[in-house]
C-alpha atoms as a PDB file:
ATOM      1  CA  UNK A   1     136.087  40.438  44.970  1.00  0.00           C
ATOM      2  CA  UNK A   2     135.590  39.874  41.327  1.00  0.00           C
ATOM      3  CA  UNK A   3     134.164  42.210  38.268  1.00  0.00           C
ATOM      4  CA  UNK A   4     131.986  41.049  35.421  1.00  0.00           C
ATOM      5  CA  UNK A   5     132.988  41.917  32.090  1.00  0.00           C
ATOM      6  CA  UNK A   6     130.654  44.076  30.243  1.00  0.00           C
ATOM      7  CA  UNK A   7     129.236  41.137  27.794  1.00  0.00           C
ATOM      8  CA  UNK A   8     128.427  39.380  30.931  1.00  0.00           C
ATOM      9  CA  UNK A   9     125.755  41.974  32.440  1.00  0.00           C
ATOM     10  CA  UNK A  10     124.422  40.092  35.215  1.00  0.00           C
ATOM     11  CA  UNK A  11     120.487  41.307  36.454  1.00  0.00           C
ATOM     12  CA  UNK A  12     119.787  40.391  39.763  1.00  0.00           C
ATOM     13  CA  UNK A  13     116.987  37.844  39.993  1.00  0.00           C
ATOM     14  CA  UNK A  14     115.331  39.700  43.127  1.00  0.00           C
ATOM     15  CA  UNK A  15     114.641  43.246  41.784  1.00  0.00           C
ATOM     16  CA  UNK A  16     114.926  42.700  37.821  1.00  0.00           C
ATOM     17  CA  UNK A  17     118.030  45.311  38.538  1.00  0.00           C
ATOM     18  CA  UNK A  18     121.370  45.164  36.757  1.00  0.00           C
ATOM     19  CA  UNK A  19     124.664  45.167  39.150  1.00  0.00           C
ATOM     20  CA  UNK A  20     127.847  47.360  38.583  1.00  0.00           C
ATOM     21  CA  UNK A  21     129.971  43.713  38.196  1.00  0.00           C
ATOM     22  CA  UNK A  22     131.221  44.318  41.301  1.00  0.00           C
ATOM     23  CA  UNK A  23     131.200  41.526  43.498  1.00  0.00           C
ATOM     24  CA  UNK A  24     132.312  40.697  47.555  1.00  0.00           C
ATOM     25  CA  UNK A  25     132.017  37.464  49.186  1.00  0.00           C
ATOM     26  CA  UNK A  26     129.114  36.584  46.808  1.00  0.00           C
ATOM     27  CA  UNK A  27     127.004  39.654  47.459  1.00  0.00           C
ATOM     28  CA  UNK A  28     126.420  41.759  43.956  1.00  0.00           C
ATOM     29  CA  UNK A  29     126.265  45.740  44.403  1.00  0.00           C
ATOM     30  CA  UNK A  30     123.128  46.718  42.494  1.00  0.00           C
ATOM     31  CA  UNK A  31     123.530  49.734  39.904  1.00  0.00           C
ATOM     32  CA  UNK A  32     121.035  52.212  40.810  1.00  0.00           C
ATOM     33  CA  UNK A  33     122.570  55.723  40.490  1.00  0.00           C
ATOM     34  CA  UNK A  34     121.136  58.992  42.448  1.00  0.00           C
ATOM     35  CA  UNK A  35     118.064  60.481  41.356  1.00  0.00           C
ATOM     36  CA  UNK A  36     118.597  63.098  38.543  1.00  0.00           C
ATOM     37  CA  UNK A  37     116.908  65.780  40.521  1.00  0.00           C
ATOM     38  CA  UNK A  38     118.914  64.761  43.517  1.00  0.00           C
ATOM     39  CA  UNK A  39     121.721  65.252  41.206  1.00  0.00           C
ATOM     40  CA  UNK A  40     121.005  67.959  40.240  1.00  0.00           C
ATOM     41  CA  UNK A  41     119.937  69.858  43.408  1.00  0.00           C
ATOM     42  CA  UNK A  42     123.647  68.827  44.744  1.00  0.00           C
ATOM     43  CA  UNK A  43     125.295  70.509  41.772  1.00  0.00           C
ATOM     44  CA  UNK A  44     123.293  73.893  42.457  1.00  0.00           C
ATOM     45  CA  UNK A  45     124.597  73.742  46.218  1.00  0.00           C
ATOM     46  CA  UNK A  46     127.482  73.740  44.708  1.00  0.00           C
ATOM     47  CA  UNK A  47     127.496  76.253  42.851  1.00  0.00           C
ATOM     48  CA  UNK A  48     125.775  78.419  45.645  1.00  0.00           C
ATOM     49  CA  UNK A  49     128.370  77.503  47.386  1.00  0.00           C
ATOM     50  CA  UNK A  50     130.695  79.006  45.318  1.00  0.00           C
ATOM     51  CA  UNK A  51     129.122  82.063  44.842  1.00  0.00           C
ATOM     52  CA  UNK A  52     128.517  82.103  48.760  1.00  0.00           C
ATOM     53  CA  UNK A  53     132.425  82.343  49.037  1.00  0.00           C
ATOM     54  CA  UNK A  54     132.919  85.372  46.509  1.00  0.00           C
ATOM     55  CA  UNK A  55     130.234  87.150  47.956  1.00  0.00           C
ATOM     56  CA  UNK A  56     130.267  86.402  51.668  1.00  0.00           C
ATOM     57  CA  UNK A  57     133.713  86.263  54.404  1.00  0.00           C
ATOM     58  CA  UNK A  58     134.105  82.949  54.107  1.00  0.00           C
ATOM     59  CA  UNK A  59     137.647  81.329  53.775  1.00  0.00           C
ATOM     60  CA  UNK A  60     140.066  81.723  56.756  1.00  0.00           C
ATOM     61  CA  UNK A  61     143.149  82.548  56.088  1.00  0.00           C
ATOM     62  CA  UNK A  62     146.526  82.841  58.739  1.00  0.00           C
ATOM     63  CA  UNK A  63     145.309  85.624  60.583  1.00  0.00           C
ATOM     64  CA  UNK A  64     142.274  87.011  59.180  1.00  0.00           C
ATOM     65  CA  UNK A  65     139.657  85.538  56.589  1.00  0.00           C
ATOM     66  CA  UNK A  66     138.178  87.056  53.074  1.00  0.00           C
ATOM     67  CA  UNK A  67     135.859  89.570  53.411  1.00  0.00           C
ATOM     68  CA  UNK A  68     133.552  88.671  50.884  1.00  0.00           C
ATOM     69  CA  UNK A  69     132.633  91.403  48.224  1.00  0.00           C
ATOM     70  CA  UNK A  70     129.754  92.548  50.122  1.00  0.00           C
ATOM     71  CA  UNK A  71     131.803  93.406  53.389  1.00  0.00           C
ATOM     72  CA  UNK A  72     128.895  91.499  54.947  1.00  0.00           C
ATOM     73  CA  UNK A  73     129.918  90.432  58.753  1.00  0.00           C
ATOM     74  CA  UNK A  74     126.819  89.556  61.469  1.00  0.00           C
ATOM     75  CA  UNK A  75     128.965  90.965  64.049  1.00  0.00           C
ATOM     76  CA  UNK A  76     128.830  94.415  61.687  1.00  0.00           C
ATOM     77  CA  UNK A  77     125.321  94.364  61.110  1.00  0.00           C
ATOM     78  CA  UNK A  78     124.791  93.578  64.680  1.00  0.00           C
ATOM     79  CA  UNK A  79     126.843  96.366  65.432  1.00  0.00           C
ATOM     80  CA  UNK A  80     124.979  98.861  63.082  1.00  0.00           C
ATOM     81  CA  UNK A  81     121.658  97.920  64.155  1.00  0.00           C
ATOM     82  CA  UNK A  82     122.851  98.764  67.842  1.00  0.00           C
ATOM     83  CA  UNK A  83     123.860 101.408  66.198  1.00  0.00           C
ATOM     84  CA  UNK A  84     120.499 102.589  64.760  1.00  0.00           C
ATOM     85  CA  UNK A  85     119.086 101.969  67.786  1.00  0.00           C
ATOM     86  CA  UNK A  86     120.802 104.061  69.979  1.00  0.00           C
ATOM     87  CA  UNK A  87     120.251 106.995  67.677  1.00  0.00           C
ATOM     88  CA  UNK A  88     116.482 106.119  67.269  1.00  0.00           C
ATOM     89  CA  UNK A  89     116.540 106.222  71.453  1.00  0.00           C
ATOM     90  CA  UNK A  90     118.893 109.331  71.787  1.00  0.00           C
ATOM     91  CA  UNK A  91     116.404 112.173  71.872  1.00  0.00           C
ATOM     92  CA  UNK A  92     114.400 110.454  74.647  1.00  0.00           C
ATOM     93  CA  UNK A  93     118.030 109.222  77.052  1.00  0.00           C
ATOM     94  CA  UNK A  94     118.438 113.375  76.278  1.00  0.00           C
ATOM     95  CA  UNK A  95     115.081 114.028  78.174  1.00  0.00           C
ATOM     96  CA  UNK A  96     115.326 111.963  80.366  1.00  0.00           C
ATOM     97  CA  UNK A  97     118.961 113.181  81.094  1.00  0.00           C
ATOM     98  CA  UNK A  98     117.714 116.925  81.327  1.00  0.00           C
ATOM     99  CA  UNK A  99     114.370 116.416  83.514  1.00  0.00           C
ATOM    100  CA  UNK A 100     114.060 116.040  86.805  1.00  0.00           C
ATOM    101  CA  UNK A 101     112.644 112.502  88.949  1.00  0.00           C
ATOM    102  CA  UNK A 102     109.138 114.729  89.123  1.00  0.00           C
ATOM    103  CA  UNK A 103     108.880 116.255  85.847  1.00  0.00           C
ATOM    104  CA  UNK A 104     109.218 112.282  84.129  1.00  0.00           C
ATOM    105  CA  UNK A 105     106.698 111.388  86.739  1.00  0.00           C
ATOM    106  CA  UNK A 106     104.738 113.670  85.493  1.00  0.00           C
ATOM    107  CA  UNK A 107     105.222 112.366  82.003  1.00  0.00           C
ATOM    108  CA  UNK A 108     103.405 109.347  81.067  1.00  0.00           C
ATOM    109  CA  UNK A 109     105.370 108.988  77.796  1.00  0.00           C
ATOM    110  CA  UNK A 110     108.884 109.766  79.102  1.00  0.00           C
ATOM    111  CA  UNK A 111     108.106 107.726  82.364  1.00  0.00           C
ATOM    112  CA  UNK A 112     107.025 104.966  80.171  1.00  0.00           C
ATOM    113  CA  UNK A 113     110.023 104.955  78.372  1.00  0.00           C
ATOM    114  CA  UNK A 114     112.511 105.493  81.242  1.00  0.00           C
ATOM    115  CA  UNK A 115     110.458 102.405  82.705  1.00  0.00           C
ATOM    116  CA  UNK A 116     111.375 100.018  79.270  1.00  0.00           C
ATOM    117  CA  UNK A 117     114.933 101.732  78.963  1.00  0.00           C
ATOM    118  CA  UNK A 118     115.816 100.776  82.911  1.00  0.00           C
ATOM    119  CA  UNK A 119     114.551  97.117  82.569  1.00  0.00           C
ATOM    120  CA  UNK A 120     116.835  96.445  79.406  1.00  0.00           C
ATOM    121  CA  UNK A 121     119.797  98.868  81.024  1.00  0.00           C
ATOM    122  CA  UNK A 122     118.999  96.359  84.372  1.00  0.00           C
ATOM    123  CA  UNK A 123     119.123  93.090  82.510  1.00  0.00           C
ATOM    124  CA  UNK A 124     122.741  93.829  80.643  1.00  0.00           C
ATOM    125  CA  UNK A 125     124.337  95.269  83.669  1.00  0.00           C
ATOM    126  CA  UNK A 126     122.525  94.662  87.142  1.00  0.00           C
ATOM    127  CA  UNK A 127     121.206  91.223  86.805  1.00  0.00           C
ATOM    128  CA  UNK A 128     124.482  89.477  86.616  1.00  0.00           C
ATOM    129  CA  UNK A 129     124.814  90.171  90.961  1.00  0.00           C
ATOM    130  CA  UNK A 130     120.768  91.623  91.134  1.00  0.00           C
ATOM    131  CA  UNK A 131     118.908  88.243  89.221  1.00  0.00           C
ATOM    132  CA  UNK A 132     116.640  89.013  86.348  1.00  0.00           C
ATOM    133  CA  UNK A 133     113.780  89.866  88.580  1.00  0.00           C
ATOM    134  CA  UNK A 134     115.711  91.912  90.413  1.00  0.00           C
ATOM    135  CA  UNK A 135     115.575  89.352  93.867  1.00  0.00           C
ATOM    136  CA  UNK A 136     118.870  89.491  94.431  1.00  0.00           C
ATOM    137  CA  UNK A 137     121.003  86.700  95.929  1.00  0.00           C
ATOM    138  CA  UNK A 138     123.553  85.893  98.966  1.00  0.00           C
ATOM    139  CA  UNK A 139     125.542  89.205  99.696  1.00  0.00           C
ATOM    140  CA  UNK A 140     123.432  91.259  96.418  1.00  0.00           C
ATOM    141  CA  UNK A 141     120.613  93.052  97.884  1.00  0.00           C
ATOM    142  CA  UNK A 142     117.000  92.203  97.111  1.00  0.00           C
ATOM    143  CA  UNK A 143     115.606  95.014  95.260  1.00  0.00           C
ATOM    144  CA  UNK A 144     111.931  94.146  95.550  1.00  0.00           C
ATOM    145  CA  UNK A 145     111.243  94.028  99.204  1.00  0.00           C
ATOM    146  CA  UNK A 146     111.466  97.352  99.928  1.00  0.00           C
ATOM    147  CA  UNK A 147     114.595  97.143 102.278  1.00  0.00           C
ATOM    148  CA  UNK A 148     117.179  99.446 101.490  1.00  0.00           C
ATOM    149  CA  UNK A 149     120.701  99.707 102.857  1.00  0.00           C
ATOM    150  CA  UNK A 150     121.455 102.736 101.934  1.00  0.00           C
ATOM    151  CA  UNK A 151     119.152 105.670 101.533  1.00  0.00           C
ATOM    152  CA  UNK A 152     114.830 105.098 101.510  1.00  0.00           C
ATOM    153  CA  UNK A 153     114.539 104.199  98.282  1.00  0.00           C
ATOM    154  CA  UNK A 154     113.635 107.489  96.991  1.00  0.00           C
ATOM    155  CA  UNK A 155     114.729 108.046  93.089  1.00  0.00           C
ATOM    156  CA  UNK A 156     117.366 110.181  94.044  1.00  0.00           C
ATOM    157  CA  UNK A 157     118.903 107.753  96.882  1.00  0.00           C
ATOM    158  CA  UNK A 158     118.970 105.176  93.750  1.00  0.00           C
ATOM    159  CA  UNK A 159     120.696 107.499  91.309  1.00  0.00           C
ATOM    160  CA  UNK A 160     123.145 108.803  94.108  1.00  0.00           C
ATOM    161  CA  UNK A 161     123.928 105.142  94.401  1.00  0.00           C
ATOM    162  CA  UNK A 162     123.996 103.817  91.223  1.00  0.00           C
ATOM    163  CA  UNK A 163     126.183 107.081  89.856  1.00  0.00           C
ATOM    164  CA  UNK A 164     128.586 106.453  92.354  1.00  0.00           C
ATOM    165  CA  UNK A 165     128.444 103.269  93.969  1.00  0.00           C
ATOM    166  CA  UNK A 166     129.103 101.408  97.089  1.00  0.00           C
ATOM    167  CA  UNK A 167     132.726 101.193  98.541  1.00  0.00           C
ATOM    168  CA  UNK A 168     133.838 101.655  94.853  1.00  0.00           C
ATOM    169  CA  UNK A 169     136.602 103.878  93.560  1.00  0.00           C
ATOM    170  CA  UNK A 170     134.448 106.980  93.090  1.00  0.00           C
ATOM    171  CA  UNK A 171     135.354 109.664  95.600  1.00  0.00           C
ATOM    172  CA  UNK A 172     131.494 110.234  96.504  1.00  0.00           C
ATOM    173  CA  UNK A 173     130.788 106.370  96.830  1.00  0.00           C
ATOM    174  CA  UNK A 174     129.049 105.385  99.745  1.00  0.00           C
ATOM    175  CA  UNK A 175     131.232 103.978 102.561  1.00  0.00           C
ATOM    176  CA  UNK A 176     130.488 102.327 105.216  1.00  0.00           C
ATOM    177  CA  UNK A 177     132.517  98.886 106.370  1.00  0.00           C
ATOM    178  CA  UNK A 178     130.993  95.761 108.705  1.00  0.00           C
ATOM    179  CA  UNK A 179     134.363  95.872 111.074  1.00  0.00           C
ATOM    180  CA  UNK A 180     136.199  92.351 111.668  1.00  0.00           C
ATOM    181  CA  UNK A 181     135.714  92.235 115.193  1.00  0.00           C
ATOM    182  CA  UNK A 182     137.587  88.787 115.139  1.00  0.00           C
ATOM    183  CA  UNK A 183     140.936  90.592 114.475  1.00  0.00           C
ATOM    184  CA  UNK A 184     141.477  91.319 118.787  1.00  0.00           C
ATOM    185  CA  UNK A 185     138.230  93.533 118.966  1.00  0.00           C
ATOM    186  CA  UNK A 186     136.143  90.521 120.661  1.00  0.00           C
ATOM    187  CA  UNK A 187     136.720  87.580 122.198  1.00  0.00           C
ATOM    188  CA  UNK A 188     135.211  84.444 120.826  1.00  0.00           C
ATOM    189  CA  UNK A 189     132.897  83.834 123.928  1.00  0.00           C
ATOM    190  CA  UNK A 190     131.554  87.448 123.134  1.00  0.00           C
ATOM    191  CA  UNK A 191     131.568  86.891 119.229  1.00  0.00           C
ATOM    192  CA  UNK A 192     128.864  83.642 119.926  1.00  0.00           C
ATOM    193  CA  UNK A 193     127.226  86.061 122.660  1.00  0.00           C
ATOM    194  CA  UNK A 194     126.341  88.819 120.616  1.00  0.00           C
ATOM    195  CA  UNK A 195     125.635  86.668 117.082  1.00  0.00           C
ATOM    196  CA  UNK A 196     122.478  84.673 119.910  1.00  0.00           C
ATOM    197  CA  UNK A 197     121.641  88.373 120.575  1.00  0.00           C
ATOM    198  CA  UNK A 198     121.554  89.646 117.137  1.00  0.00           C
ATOM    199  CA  UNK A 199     119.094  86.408 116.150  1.00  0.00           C
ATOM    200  CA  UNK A 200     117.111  87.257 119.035  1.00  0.00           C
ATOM    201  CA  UNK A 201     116.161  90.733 117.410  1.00  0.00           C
ATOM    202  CA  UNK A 202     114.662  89.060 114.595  1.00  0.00           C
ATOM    203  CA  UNK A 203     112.547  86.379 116.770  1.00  0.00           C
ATOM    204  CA  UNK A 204     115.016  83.901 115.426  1.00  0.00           C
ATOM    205  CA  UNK A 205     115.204  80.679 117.875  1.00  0.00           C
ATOM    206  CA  UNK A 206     118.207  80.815 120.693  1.00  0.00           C
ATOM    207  CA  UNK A 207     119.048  78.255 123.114  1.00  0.00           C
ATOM    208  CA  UNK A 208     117.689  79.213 126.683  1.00  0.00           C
ATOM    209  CA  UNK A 209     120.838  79.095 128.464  1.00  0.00           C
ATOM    210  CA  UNK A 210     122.460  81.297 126.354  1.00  0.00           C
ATOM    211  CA  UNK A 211     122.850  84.887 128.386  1.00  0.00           C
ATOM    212  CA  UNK A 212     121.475  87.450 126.293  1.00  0.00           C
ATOM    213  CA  UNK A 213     122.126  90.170 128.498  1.00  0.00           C
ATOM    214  CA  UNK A 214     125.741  89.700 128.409  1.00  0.00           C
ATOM    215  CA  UNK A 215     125.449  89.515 124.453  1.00  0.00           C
ATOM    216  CA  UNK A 216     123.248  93.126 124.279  1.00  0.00           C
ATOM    217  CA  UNK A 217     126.213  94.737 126.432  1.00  0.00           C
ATOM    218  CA  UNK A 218     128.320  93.557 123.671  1.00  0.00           C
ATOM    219  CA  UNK A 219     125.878  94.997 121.105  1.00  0.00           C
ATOM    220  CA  UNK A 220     125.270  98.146 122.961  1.00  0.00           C
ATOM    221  CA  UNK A 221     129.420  98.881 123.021  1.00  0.00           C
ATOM    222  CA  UNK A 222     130.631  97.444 119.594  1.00  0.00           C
ATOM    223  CA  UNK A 223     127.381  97.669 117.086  1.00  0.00           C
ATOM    224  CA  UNK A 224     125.191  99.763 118.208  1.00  0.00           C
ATOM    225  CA  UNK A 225     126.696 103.117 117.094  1.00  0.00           C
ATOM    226  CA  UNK A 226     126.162 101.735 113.249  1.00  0.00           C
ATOM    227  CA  UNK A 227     123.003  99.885 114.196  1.00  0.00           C
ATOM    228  CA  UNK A 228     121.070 101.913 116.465  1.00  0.00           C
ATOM    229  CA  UNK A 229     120.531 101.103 119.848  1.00  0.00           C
ATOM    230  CA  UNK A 230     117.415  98.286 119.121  1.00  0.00           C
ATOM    231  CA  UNK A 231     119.287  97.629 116.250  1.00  0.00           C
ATOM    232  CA  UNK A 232     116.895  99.263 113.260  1.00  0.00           C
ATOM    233  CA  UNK A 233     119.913  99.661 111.040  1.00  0.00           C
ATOM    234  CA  UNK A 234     120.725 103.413 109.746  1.00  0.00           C
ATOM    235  CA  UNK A 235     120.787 103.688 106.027  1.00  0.00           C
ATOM    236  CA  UNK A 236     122.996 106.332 106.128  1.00  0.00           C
ATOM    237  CA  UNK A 237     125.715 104.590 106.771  1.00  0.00           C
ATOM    238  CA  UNK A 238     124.771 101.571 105.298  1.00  0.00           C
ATOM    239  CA  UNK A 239     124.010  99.282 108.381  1.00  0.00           C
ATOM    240  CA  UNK A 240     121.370  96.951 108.340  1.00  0.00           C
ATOM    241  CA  UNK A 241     118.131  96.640 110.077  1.00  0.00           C
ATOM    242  CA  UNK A 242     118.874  93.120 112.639  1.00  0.00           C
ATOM    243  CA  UNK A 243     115.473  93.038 113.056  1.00  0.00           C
ATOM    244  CA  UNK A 244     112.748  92.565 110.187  1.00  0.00           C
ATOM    245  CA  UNK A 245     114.404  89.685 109.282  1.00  0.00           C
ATOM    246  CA  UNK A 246     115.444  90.356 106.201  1.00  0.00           C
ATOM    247  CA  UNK A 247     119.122  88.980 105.639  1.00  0.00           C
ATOM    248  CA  UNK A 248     121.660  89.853 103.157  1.00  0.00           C
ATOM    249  CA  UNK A 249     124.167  87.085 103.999  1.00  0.00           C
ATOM    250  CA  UNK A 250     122.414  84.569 105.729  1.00  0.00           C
ATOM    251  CA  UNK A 251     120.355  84.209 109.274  1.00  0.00           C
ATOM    252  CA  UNK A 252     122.136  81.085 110.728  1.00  0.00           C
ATOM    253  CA  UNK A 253     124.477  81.266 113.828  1.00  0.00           C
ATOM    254  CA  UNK A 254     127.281  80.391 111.384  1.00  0.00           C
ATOM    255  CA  UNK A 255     126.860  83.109 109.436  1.00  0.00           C
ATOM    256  CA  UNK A 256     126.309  85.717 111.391  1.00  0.00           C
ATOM    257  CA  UNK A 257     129.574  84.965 113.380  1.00  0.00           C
ATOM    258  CA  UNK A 258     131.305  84.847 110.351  1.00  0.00           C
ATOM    259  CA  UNK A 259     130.543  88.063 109.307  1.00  0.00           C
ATOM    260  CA  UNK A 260     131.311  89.453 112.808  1.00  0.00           C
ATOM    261  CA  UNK A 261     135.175  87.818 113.044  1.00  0.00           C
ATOM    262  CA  UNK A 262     135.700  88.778 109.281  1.00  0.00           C
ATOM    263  CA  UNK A 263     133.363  92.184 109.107  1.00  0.00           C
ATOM    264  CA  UNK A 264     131.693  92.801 105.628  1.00  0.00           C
ATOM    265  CA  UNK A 265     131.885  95.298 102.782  1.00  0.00           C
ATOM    266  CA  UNK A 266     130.476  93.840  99.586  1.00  0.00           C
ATOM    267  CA  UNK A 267     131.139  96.648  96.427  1.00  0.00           C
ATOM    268  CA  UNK A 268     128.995  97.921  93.577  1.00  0.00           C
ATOM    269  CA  UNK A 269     130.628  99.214  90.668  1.00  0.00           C
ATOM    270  CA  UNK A 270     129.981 103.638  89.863  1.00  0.00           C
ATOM    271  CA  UNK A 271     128.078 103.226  86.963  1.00  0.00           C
ATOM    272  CA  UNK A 272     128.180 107.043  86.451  1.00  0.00           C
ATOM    273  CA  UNK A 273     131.370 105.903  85.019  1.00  0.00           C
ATOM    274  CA  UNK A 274     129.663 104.053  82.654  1.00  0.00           C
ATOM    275  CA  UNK A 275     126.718 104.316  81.761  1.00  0.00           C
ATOM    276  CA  UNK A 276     125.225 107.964  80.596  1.00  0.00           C
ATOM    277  CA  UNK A 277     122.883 110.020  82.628  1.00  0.00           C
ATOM    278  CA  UNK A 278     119.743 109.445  80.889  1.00  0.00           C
ATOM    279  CA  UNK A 279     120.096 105.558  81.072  1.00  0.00           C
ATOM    280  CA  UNK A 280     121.196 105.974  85.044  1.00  0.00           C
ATOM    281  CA  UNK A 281     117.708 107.518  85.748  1.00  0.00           C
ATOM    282  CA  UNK A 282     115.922 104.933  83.895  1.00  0.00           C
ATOM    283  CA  UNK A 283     117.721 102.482  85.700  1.00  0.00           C
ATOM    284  CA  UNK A 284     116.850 104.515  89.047  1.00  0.00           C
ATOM    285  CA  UNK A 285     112.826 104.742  87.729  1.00  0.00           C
ATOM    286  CA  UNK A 286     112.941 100.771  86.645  1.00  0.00           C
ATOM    287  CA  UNK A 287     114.657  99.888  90.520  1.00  0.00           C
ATOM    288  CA  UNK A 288     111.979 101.774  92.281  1.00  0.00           C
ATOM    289  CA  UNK A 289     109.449 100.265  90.454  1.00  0.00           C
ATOM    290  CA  UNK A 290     110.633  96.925  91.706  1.00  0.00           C
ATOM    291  CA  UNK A 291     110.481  97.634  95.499  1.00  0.00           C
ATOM    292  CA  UNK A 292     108.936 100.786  96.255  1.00  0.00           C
ATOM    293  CA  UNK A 293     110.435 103.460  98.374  1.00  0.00           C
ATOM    294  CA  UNK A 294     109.246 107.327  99.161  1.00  0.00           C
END
């Protein structure tokens, strides 16, 4: 590389533009500095920066960061506005908390808002294990078909429910366990007997030389007294209909087998626990509005 001296101000012959003098492998660098405004702009940012710093938490430091002499954080206004929020929404949760299912039915205002209040209650705590929409998923119950484990669906089944719970550790949950009849209650011959039987309810395809009766004796002694005789379920205990074909684990052979050598007993947490009473009746109003019920 080689500079020109000053009294030897070379212009290149291309663009009629001076170079700096500096020079590498024959290739001159041309002098055309930044735009003043571009300049310019850069030394404001700078200078907002600055001022950004003072005013704003900015800097961290070994275990916290500067504040900023605003206080300013976006997790503290997020906070506040949550805040505001709940207080702007308090004198309704209080109705709501104080009425009964019929009187907010009767309400087109309070059942309104119970209605928006359960959907955004739903999406931050049901539709983790529930889906958005509320269709549920392998072992998490559809809540839009109208098929309900436990209880008819009525808005005070749901509350019950979601104020206590399924096999949770609330002394009123519902209870209610799928036995492992693996563990010496059947014999493997009987498990694959009874799982043909139990697709048969639901019109689901068995081989022809499988013997059914043998498999409804098995029913009829180990599943019937939870499932009813023609195996219609009994919500009160939380036993499934076998036969509208509606399935919370799966319909196959497999799976059904599986859940008869292993049993079943899926939880739901007491959201009484958690959530207050206003926002568990929304929640019940908003679920029954997904799948019906009487």
């Amino acid at each position: 590389m080689s500079i020109a001296s000053p009294e030897h101000e070379h212009v290149d012959p291309h663009t009629g533009t001076s170079t700096t003098g500096h020079e590498w492998d024959g290739i001159r660098e041309l002098n055309t500095p930044l735009p003043k405004w571009w300049l310019n702009i850069f030394y404001a940012c700078i200078v907002w920066a600055l001022g950004y710093w003072v005013v704003y938490p900015a800097i961290p430091l070994a275990t916290s960061f500067t504040k900023g002499v605003l206080g300013y954080s976006s997790r503290g206004a997020v906070t506040q506005e949550l805040a505001d929020l709940t207080a702007a929404r308090a004198p309704w949760v209080k109705s709501l908390a104080n009425a009964s299912f019929a009187d907010i039915e009767k309400d087109p205002k309070l059942i309104s808002f119970a209605r928006a209040q359960g959907k955004a209650a739903f999406g931050d705590n049901c539709a983790p294990c529930h889906g958005a929409g509320g269709g549920g998923s392998k072992a998490f119950p559809n809540l839009v078909d109208d098929d309900w484990l436990w209880g008819n669906g009525s808005l005070d089944d749901i509350q019950q429910t979601l104020t206590h719970g399924i096999r949770s550790t609330d002394a009123q949950a519902r209870m209610g366990n799928m036995p492992a009849f693996g563990e010496g209650v059947l014999k493997p011959t009987e498990i694959s007997l009874v799982a043909d039987y139990v697709r048969s309810l639901s019109s689901l395809p068995v081989d022809k030389a499988v013997d059914l009766k043998t498999g409804a004796k098995v029913f009829a002694d180990n599943c019937a007294a939870c499932h009813g005789d023609n195996g219609k379920g009994n919500n009160e205990l939380g036993a499934p209909n076998l036969t509208d074909q509606i399935w919370l684990y799966g319909s196959d052979k497999a799976t059904i087998v599986e859940g008869i050598v292993k049993g079943r007993g899926g939880v739901m947490p007491n959201w009484g626990e958690r959530l207050d009473a206003g926002t568990i009746k929304a929640l019940a109003v908003y679920v029954r509005t997904l799948g019906g019920g009487r």
